[in-house]
Protein backbone atom coordinates (compact mmCIF):
# COMPACT_ATOMS: atom_id res chain seq x y z
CA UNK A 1 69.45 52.50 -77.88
CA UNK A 2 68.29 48.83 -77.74
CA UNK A 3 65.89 47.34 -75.04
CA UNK A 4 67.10 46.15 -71.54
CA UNK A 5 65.93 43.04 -70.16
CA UNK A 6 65.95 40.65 -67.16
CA UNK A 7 64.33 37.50 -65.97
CA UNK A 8 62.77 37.34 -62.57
CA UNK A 9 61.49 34.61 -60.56
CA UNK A 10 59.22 35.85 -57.50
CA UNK A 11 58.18 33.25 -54.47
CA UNK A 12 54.80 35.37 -53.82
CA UNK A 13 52.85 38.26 -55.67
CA UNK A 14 54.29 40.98 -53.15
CA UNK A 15 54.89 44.29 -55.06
CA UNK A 16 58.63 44.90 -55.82
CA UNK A 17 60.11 48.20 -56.29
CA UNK A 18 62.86 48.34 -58.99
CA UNK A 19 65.72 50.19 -59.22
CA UNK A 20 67.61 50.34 -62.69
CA UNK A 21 71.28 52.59 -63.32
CA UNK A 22 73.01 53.61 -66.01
CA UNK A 23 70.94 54.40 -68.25
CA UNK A 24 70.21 57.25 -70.50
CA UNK A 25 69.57 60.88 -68.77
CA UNK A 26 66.06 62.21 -69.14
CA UNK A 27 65.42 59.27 -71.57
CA UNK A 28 61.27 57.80 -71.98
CA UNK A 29 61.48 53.71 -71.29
CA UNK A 30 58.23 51.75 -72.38
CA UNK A 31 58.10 49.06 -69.25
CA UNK A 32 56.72 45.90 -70.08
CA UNK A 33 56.53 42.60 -67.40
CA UNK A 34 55.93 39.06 -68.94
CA UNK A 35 54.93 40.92 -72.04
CA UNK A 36 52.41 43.26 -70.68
CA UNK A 37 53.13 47.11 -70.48
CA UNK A 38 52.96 48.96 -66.99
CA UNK A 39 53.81 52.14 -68.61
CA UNK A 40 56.15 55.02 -69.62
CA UNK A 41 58.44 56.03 -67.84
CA UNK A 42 61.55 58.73 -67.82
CA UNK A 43 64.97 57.99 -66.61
CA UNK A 44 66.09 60.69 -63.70
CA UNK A 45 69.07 63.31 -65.12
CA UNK A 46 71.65 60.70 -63.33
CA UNK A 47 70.11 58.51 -65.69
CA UNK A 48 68.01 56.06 -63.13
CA UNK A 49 64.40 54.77 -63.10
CA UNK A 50 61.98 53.45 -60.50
CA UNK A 51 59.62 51.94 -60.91
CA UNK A 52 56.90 49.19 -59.17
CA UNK A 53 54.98 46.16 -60.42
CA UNK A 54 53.47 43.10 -58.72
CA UNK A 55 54.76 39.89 -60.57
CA UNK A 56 53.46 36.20 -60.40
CA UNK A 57 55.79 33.53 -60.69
CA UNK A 58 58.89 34.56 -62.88
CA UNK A 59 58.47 36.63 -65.67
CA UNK A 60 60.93 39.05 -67.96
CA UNK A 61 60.99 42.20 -67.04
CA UNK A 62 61.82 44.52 -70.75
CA UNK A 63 62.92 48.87 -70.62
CA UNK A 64 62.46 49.78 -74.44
């Protein structure tokens, strides 16, 4: 499977819960935002993650 990613642009440095569907079931994602990792995480058996981070401005969100 390739990566997924998204640009975001954020007013404020609030913390912002993502939701991301249809994707792989019981699948590990390496989460990165504006190039740094926030961690591993595993996509639910209806093949959905959450996950939070605090951005800064806009900055590309990457599931790999």
């Amino acid at each position: 499977m390739g990566g997924e990613n998204w640009n975001q642009l954020f007013p404020d440095s609030s913390p912002i819960i993502h939701l991301v569907t249809d994707l792989p079931p019981n699948h590990s994602f390496q989460i990165s935002a504006g190039g740094v990792s926030i961690g591993t995480r595993t996509s639910s058996a209806q093949g959905t993650l959450l996950f939070t981070n605090t951005p800064s401005g806009s900055q590309a969100i990457t599931l790999q």
